[in-house]
Protein backbone atom coordinates (compact mmCIF):
# COMPACT_ATOMS: atom_id res chain seq x y z
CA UNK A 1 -14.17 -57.42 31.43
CA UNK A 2 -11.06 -57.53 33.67
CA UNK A 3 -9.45 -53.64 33.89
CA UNK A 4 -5.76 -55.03 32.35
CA UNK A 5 -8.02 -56.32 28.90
CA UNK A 6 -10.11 -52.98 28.95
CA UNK A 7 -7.16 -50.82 29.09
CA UNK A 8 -5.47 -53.01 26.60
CA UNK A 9 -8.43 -52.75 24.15
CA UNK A 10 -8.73 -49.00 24.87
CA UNK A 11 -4.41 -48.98 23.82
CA UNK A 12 -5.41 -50.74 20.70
CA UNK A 13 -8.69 -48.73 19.42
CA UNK A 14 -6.54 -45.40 19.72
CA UNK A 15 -3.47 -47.01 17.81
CA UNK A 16 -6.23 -47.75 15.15
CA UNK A 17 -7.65 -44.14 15.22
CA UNK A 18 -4.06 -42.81 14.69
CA UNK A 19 -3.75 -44.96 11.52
CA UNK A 20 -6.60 -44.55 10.07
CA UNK A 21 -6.53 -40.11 10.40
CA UNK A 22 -5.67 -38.63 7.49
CA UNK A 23 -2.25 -36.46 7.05
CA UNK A 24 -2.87 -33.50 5.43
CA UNK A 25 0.34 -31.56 4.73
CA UNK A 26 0.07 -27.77 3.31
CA UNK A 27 2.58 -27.03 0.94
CA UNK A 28 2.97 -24.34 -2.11
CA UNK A 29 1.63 -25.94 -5.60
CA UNK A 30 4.21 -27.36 -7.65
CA UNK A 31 1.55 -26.97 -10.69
CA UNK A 32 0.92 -23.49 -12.51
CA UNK A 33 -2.63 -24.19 -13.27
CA UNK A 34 -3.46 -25.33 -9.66
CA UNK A 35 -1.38 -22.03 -8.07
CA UNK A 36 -3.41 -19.35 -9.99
CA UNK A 37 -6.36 -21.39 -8.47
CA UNK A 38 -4.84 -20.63 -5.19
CA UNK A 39 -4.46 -17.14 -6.00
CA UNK A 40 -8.29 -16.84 -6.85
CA UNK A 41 -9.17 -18.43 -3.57
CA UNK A 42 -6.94 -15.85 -1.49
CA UNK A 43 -8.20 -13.14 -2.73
CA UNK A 44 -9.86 -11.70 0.29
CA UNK A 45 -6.69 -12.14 1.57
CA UNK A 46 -5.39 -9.81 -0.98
CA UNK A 47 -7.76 -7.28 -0.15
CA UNK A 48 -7.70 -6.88 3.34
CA UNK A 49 -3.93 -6.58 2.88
CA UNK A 50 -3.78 -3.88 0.66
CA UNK A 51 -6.73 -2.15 2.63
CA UNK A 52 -4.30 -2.61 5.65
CA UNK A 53 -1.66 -0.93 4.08
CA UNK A 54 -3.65 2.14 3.11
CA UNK A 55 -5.03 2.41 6.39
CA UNK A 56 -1.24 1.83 8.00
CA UNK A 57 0.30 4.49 5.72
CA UNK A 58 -1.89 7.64 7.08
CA UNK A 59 -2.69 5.93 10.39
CA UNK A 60 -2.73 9.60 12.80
CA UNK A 61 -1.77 11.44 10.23
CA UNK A 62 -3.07 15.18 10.19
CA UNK A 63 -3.68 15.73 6.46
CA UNK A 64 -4.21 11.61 5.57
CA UNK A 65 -4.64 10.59 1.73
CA UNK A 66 -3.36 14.25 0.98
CA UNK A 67 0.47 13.31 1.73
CA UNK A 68 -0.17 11.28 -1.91
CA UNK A 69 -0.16 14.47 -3.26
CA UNK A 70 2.15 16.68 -2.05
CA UNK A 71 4.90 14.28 -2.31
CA UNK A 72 4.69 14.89 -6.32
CA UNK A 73 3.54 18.62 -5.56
CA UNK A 74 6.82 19.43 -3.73
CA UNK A 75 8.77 17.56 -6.38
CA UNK A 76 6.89 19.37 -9.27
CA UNK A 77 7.41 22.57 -7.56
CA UNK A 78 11.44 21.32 -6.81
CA UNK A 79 11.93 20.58 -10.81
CA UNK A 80 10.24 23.21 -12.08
CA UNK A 81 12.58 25.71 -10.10
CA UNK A 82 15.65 24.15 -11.01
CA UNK A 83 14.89 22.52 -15.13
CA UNK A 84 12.47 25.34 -15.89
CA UNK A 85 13.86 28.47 -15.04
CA UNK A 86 17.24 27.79 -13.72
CA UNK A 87 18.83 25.68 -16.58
CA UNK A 88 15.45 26.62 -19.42
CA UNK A 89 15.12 23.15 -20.50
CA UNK A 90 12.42 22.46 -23.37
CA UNK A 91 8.86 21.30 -22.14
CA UNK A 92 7.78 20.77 -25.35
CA UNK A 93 5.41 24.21 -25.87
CA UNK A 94 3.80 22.74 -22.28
CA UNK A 95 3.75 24.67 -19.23
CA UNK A 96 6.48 23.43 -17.36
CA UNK A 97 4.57 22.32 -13.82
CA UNK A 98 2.33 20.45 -15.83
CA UNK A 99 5.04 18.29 -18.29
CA UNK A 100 6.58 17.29 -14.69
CA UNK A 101 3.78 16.35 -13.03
CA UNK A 102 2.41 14.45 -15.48
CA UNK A 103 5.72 12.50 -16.20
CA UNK A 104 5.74 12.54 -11.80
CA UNK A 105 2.74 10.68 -11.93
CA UNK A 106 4.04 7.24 -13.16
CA UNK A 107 7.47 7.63 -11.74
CA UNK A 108 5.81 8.16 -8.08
CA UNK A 109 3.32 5.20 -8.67
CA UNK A 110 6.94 3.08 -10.11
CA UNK A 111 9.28 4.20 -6.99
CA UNK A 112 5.93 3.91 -4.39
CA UNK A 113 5.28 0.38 -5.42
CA UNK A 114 9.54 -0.20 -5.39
CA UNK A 115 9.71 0.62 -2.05
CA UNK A 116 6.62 -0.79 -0.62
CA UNK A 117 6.91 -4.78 -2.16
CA UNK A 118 10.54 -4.88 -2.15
CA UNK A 119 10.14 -4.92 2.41
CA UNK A 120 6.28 -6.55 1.85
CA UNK A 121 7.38 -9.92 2.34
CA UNK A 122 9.89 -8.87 5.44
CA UNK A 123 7.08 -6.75 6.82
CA UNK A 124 4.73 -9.77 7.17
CA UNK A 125 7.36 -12.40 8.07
CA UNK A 126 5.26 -13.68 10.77
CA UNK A 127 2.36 -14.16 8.58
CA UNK A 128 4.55 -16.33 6.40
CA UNK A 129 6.71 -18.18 8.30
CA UNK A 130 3.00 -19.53 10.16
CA UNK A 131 0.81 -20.50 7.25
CA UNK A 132 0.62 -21.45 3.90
CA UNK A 133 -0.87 -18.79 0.78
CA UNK A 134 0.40 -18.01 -2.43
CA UNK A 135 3.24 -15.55 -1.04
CA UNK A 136 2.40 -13.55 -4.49
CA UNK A 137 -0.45 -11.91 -2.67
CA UNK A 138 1.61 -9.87 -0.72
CA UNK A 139 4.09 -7.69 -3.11
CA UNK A 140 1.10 -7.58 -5.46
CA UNK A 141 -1.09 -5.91 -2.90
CA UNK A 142 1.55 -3.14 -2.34
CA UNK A 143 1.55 -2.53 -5.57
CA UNK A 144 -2.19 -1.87 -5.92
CA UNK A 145 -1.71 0.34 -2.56
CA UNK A 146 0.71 2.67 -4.93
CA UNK A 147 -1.83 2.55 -7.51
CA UNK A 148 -4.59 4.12 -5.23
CA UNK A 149 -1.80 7.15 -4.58
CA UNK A 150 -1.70 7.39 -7.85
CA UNK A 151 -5.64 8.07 -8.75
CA UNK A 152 -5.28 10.60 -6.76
CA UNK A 153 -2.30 12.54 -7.88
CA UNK A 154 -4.25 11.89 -11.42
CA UNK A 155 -6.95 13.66 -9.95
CA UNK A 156 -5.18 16.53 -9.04
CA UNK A 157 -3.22 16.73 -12.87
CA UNK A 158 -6.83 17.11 -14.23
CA UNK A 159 -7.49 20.71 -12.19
CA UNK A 160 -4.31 21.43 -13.38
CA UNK A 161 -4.51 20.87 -16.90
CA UNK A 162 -8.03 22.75 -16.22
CA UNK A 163 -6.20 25.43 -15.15
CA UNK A 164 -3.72 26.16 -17.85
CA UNK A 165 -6.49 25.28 -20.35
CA UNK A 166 -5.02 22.06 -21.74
CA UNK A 167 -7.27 19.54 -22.87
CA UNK A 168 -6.20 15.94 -24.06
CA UNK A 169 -6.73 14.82 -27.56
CA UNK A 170 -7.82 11.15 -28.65
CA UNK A 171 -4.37 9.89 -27.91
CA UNK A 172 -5.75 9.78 -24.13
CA UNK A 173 -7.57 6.41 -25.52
CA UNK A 174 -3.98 4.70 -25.38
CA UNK A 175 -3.56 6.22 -21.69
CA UNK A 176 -4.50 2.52 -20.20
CA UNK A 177 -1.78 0.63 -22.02
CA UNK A 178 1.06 2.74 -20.46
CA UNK A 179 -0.82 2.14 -16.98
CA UNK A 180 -0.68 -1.55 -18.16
CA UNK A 181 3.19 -0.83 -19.24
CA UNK A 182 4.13 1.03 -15.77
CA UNK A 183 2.15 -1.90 -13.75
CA UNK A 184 4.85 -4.51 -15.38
CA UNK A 185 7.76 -2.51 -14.75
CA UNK A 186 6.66 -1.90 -11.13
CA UNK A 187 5.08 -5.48 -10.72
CA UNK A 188 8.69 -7.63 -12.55
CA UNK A 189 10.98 -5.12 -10.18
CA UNK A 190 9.29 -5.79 -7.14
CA UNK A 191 8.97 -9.33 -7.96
CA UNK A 192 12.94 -9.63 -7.93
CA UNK A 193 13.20 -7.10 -5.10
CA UNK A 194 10.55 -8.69 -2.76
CA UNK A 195 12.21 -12.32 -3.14
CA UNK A 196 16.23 -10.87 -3.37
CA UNK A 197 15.62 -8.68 0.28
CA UNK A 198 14.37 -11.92 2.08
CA UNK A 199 17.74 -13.89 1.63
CA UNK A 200 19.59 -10.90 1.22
CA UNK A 201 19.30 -8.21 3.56
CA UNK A 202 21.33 -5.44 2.05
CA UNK A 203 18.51 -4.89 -0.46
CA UNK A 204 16.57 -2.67 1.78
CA UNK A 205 19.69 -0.14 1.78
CA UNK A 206 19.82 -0.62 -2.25
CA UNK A 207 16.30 0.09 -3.14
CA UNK A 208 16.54 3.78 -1.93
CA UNK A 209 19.56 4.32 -4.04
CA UNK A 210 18.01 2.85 -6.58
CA UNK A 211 14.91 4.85 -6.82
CA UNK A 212 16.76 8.24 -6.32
CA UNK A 213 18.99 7.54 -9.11
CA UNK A 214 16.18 6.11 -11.43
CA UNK A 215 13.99 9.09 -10.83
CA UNK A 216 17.42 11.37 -12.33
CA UNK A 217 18.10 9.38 -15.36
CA UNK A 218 14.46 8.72 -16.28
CA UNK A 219 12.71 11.71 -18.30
CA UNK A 220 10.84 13.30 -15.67
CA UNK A 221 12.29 16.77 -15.15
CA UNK A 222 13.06 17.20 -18.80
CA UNK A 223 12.02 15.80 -21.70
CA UNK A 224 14.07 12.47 -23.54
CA UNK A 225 13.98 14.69 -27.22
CA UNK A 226 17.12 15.95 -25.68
CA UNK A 227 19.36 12.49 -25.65
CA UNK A 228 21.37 12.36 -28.27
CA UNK A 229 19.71 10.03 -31.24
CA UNK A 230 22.39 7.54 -31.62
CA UNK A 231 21.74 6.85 -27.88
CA UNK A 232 17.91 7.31 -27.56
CA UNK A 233 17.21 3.74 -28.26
CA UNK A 234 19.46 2.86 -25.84
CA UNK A 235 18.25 5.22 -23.28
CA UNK A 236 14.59 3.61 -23.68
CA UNK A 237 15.91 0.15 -22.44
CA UNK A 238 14.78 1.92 -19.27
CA UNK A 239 11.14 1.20 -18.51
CA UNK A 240 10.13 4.14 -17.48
CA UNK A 241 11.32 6.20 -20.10
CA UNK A 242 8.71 4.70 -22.46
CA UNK A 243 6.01 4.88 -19.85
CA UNK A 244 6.54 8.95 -18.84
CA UNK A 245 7.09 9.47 -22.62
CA UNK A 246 3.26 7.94 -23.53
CA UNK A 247 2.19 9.65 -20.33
CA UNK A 248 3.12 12.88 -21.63
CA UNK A 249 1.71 12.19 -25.12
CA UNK A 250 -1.64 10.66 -23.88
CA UNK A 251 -2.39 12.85 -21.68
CA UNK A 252 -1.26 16.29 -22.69
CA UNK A 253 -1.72 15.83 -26.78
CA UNK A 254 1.38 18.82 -27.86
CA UNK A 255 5.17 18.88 -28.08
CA UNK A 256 7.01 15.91 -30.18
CA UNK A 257 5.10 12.77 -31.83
CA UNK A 258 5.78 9.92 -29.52
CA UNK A 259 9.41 7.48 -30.05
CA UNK A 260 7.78 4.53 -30.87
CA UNK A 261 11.07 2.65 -31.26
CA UNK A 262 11.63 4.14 -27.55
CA UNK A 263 8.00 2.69 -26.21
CA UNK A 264 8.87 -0.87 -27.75
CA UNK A 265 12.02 -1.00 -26.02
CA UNK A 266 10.52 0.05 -22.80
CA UNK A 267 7.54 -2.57 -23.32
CA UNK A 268 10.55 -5.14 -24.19
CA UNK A 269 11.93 -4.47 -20.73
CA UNK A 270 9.21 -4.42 -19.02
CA UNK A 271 7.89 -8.02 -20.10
CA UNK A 272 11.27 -9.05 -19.33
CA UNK A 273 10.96 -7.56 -16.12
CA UNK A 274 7.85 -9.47 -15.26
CA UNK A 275 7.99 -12.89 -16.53
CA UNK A 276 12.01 -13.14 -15.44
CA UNK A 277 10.47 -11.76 -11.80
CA UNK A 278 7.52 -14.21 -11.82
CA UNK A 279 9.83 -17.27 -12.61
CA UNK A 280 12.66 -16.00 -9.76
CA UNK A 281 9.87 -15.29 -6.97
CA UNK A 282 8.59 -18.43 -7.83
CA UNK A 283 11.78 -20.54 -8.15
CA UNK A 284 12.26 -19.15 -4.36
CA UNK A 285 8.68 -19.08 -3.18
CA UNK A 286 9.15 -22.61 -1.47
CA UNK A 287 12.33 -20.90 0.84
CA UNK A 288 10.56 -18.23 2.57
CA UNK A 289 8.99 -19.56 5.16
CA UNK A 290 12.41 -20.74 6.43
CA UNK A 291 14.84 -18.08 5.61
CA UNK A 292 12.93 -14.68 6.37
């Protein structure tokens, strides 16, 4: 065969390869049922994310898981100085380190879990901007990070109630639905925040006000029996009021029954929180990749 025909054929068998390859194109699932499937088959991903971020956070630190707990220890400490025997606020017949730390332990795990997803998707821009997974993995894997501090600051409010002799009554059975209840609030705020900081960068300077003045109007140094109770409902539209309320009632069994008018308001929020969060983060899932 003469080298111009060989050459020619060679020309010709290539342009038939290049029609024949198939184009795959990786994009984010426009259908709900197929993007949960996604989720499923990511999470390893998920995993080795949030076990990077708890191996990041005490990387060459001295005292390592520990700072988990004296963040809230300080804090108790802090409060219990200035609402217990400076201004003698009510605890409720509790002993006052005790009523703050255990409304400190779902405010930390809230304002931990703030922090951390509302930069998660900034943090791992490269990640994103490279390849395609559902981007939910990544402010939901902070949150589970917060979670683990959290386990262990509830360790440490067990010696304590040990200590001052307190021991829970059967209303600690309804402990795992204000978990649940503080998971949605943290989950629906860091849903907005995550997907608000990547377009807007201001966000980052906002979520540190916003947690400092959260953890002052939310019930933690004192107790919410002290709101007036024409504006007590209102109050609860506040997650977190709801959730440190139940806290306190699961988990330490005295003072005042629980406001259950207060907890569905709270749980009303919350919901809101999520699904409204979900729908936004997903509405801008699609623009991430080219805007962060």
């Amino acid at each position: 065969m003469p080298l111009a025909d060989a050459s020619k054929s060679h020309e010709i068998n290539q342009e038939a390869q290049i029609h024949t390859q198939e184009i795959i194109v990786i994009e984010p699932a426009k259908a709900g049922k197929r993007y949960w499937r996604d989720l499923f088959r990511y999470r390893e991903l998920f995993f080795f994310l949030a076990w990077r971020d708890v191996l990041v956070r005490y990387k060459q630190t001295v005292i390592g898981f520990a700072w988990s707990l004296l963040r809230p220890l300080l804090t108790m400490l802090v409060f219990t100085l200035v609402f217990g025997k400076f201004a003698n606020l009510p605890s409720e017949g509790i002993p006052y380190p005790v009523f703050v730390f255990a409304a400190l332990l779902p405010w930390q795990f809230f304002s931990n879990a703030l922090a951390e997803s509302s930069m998660s998707l900034v943090t791992n821009a490269n990640m994103i901007s490279k390849v395609y997974f559902p981007r939910l993995v990544v402010p939901t894997s902070s949150v589970v990070v917060s979670f683990i501090d959290f386990l262990i600051a509830l360790a440490f409010l067990v010696l304590l109630m040990f200590w001052y002799q307190i021991m829970p009554g059967r209303e600690v059975l309804l402990l795992p639905f204000f978990v649940i209840l503080a998971f949605c609030a943290a989950m629906g705020a860091g849903l907005w925040l995550s997907a608000l900081t990547v377009k807007y960068r201001d966000f980052r300077y906002i979520v540190p006000f916003i947690v400092q003045f959260g953890l002052f109007v939310s019930p933690v140094g004192f107790s919410s029996t002290i709101v007036p109770e024409r504006w007590r409902l209102l109050y609860s539209l506040n997650p977190m009021v709801g959730v440190i309320d139940g806290f306190r009632w699961t988990i330490l069994s005295g003072g005042s029954n629980i406001y259950v008018p207060g907890v569905l308001a709270s749980l009303l929020t919350s919901t809101a929180l999520l699904v409204s969060g979900l729908w936004y983060f997903r509405k801008t899932e699609r623009s991430f990749a080219d805007v962060i």
